[in-house]
PDB file of N, CA and C in Angstrom:
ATOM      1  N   UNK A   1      12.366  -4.241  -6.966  1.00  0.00           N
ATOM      2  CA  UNK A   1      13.378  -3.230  -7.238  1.00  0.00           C
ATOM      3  C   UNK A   1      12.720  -2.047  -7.944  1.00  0.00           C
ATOM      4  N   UNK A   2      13.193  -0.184  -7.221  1.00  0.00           N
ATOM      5  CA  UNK A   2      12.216   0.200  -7.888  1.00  0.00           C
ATOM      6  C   UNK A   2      13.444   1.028  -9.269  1.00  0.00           C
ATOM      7  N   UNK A   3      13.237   1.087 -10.492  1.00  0.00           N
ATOM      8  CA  UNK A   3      14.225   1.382 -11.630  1.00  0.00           C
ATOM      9  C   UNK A   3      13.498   2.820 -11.600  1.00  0.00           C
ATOM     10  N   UNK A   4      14.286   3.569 -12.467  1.00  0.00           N
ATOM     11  CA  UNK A   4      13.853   5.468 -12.775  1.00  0.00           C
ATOM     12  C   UNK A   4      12.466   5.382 -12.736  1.00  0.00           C
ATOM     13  N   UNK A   5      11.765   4.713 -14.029  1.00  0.00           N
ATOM     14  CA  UNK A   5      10.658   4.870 -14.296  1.00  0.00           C
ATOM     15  C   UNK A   5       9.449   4.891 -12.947  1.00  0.00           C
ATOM     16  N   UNK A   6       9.469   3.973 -12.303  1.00  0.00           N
ATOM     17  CA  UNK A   6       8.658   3.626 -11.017  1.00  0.00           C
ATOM     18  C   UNK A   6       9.142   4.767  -9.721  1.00  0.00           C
ATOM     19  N   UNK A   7      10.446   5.319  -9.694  1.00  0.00           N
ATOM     20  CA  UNK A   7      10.473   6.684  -8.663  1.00  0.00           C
ATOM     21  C   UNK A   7       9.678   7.527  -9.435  1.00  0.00           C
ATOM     22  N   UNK A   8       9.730   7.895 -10.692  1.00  0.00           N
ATOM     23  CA  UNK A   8       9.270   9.096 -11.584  1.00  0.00           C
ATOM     24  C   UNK A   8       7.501   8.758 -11.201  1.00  0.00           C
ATOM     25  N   UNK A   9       7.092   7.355 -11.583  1.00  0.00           N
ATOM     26  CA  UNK A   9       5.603   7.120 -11.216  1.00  0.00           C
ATOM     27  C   UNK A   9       5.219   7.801  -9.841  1.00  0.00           C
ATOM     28  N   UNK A  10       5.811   7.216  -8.396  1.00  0.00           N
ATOM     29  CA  UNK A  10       5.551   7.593  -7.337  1.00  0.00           C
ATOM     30  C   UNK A  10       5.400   9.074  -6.771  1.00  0.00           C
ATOM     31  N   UNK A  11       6.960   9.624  -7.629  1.00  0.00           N
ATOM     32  CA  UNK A  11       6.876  10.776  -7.422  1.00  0.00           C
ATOM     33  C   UNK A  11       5.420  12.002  -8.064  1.00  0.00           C
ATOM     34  N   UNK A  12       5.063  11.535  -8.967  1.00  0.00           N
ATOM     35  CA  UNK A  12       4.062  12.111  -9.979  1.00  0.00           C
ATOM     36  C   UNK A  12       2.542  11.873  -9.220  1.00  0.00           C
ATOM     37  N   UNK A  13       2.753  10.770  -8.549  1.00  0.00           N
ATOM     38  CA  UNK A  13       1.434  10.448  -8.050  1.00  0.00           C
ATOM     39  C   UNK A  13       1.646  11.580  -6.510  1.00  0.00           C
ATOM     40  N   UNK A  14       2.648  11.567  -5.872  1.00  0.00           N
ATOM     41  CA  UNK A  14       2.727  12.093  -4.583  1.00  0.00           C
ATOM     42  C   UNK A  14       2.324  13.554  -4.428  1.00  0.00           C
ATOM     43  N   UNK A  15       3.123  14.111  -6.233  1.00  0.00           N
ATOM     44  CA  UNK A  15       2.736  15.388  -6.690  1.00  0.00           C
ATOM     45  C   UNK A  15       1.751  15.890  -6.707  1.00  0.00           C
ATOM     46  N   UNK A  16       0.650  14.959  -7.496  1.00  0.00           N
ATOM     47  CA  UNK A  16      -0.753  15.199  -7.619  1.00  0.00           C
ATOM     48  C   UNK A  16      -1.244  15.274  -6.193  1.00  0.00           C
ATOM     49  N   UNK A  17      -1.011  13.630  -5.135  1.00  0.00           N
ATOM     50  CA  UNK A  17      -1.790  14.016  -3.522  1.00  0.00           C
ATOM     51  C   UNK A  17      -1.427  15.346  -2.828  1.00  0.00           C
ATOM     52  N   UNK A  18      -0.208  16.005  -3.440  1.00  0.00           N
ATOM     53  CA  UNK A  18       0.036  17.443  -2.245  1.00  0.00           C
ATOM     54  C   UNK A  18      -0.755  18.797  -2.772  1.00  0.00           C
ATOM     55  N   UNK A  19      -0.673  18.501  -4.515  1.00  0.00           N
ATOM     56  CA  UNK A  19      -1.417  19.594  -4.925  1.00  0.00           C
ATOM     57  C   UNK A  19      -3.021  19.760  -4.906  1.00  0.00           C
ATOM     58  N   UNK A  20      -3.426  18.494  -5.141  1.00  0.00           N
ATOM     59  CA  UNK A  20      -4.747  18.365  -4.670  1.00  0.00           C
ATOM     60  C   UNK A  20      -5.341  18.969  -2.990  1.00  0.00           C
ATOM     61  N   UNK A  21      -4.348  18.435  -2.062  1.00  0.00           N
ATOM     62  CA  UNK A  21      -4.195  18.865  -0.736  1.00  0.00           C
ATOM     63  C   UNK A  21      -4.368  20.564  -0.202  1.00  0.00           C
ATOM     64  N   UNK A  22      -3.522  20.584  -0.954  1.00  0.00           N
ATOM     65  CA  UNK A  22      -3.122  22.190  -1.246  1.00  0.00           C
ATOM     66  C   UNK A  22      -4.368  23.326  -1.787  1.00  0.00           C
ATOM     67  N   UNK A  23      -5.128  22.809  -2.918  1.00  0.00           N
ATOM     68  CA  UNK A  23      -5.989  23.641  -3.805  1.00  0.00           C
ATOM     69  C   UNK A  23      -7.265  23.297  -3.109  1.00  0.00           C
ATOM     70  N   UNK A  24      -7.445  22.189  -2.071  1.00  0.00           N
ATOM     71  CA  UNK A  24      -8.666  22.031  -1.137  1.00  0.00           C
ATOM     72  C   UNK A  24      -8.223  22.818   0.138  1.00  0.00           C
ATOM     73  N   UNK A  25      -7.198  23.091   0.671  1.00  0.00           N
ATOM     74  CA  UNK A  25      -7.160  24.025   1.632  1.00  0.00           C
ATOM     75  C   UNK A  25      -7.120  25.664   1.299  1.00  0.00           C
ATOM     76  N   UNK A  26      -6.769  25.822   0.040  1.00  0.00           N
ATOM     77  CA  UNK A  26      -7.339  27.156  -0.441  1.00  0.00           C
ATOM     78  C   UNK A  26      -8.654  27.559  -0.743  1.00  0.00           C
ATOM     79  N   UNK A  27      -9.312  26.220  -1.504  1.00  0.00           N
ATOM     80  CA  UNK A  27     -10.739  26.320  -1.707  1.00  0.00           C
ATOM     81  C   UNK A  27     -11.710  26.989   0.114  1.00  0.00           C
ATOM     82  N   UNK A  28     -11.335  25.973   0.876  1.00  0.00           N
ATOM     83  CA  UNK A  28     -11.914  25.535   1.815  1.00  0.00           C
ATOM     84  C   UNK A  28     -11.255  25.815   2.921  1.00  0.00           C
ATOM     85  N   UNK A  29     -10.536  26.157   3.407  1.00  0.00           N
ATOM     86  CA  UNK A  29      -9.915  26.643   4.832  1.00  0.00           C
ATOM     87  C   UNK A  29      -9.632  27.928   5.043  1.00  0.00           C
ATOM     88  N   UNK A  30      -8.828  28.716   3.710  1.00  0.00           N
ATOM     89  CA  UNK A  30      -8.802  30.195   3.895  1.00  0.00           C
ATOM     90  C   UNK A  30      -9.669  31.127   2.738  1.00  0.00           C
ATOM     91  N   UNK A  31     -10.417  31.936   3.084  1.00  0.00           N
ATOM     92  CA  UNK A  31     -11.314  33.011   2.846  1.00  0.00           C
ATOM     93  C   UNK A  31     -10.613  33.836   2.026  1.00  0.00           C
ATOM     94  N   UNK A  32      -9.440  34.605   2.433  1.00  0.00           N
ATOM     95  CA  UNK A  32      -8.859  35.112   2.234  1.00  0.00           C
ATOM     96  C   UNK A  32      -7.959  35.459   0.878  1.00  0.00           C
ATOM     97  N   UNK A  33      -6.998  35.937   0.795  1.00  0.00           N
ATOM     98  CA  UNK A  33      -5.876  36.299  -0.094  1.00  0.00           C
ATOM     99  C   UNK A  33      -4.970  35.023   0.181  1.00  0.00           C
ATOM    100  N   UNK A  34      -4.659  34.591   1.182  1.00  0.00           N
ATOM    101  CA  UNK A  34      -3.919  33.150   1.065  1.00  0.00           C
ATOM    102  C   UNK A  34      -4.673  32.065   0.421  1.00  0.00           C
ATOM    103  N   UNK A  35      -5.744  32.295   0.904  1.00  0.00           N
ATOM    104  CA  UNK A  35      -6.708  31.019  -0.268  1.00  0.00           C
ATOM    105  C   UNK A  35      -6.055  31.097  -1.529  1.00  0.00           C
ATOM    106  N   UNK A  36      -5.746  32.279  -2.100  1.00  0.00           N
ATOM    107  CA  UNK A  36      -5.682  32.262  -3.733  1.00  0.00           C
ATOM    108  C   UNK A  36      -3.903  31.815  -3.558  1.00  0.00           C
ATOM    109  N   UNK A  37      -3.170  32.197  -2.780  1.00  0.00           N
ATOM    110  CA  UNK A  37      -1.893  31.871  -2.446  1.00  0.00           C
ATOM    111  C   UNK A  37      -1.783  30.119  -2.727  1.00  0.00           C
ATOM    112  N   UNK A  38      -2.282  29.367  -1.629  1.00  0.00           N
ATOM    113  CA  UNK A  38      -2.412  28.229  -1.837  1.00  0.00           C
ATOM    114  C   UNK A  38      -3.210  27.174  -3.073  1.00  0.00           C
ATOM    115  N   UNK A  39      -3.845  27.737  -3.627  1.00  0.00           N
ATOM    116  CA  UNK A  39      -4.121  27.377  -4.464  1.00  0.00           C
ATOM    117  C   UNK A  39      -3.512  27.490  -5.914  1.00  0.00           C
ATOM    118  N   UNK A  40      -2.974  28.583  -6.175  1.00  0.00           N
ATOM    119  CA  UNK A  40      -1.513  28.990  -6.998  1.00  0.00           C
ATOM    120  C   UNK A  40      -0.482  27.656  -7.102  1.00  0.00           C
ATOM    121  N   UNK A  41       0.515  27.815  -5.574  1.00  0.00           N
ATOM    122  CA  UNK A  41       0.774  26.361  -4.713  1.00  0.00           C
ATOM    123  C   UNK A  41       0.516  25.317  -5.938  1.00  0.00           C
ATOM    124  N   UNK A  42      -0.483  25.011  -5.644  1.00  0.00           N
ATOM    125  CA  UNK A  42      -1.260  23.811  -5.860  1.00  0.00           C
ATOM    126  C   UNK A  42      -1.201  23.032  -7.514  1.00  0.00           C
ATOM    127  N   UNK A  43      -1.321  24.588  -8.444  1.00  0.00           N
ATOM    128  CA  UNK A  43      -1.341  24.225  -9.984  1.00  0.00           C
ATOM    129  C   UNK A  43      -0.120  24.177 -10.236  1.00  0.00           C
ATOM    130  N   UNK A  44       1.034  24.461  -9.272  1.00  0.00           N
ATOM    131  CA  UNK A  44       2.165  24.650  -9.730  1.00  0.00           C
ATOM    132  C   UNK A  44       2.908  23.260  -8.941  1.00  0.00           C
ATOM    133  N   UNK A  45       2.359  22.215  -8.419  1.00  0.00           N
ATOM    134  CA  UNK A  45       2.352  20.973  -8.098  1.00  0.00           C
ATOM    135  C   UNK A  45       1.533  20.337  -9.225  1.00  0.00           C
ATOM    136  N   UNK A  46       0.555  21.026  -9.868  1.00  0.00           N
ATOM    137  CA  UNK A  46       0.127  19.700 -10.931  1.00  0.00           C
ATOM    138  C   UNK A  46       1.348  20.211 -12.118  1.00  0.00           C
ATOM    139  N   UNK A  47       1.387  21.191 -12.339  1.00  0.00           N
ATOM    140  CA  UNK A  47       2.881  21.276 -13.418  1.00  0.00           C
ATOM    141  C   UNK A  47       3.953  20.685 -13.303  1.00  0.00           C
ATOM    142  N   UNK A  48       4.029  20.843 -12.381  1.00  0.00           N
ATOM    143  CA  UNK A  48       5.816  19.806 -11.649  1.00  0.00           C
ATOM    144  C   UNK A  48       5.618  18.705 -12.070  1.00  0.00           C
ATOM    145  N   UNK A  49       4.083  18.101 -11.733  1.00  0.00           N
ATOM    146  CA  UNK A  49       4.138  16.497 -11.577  1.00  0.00           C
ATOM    147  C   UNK A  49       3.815  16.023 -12.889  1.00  0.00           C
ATOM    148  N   UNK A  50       3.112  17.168 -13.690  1.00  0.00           N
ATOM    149  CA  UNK A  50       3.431  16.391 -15.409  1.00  0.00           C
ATOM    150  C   UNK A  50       4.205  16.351 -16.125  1.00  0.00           C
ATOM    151  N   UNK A  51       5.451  17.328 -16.021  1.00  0.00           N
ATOM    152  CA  UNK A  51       6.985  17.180 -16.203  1.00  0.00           C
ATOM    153  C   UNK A  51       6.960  15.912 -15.740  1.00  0.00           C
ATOM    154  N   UNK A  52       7.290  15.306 -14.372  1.00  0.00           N
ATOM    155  CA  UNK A  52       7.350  14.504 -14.174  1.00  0.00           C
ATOM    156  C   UNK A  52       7.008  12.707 -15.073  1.00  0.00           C
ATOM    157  N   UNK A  53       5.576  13.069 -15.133  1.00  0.00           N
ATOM    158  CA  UNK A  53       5.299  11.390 -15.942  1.00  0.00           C
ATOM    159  C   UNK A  53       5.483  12.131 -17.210  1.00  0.00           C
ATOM    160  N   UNK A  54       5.977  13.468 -17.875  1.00  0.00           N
ATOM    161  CA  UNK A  54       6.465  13.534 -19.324  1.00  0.00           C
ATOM    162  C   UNK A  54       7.834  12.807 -19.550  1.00  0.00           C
ATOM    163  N   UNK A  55       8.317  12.594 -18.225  1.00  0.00           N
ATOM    164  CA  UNK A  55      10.116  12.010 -18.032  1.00  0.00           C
ATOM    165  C   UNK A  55      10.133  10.478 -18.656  1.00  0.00           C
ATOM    166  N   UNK A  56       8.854  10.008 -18.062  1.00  0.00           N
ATOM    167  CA  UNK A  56       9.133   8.444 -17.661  1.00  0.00           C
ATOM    168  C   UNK A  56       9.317   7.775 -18.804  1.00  0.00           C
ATOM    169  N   UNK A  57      10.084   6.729 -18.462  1.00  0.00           N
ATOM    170  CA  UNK A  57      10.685   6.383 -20.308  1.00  0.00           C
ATOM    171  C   UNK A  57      11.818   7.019 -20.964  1.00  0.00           C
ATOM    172  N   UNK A  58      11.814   8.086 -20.491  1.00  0.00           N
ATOM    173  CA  UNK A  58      13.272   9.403 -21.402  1.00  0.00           C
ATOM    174  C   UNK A  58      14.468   9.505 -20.620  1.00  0.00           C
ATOM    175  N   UNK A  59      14.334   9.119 -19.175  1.00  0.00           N
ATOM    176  CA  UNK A  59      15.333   9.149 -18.372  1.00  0.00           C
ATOM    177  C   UNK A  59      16.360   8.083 -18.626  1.00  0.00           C
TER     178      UNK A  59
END
């Protein structure tokens, strides 16, 4: 059974795999002005997702 705490885990971890995702396709796929776009993206997925495990337990 999964209770708050364990969605809040999953979700936090899923956070981190998209932003990580994200700040390697800016690094590495675009050259450009979207590079810095996506990578922006990206820190603003690791912010989300430490809100996130700041929840767990408080919910």
């Amino acid at each position: 059974m999964m209770n708050k705490n364990t969605v809040l885990g999953w979700a936090t971890f899923i956070m981190i795999v998209v932003g990580v995702a994200l700040i390697a396709m800016g690094a590495f796929r675009y050259d450009d002005v979207a590079g810095w776009g996506f990578a922006s993206v990206g820190i603003g997925f690791f912010a989300i997702a430490w809100v996130f495990n700041a929840l767990k337990g408080r919910v």
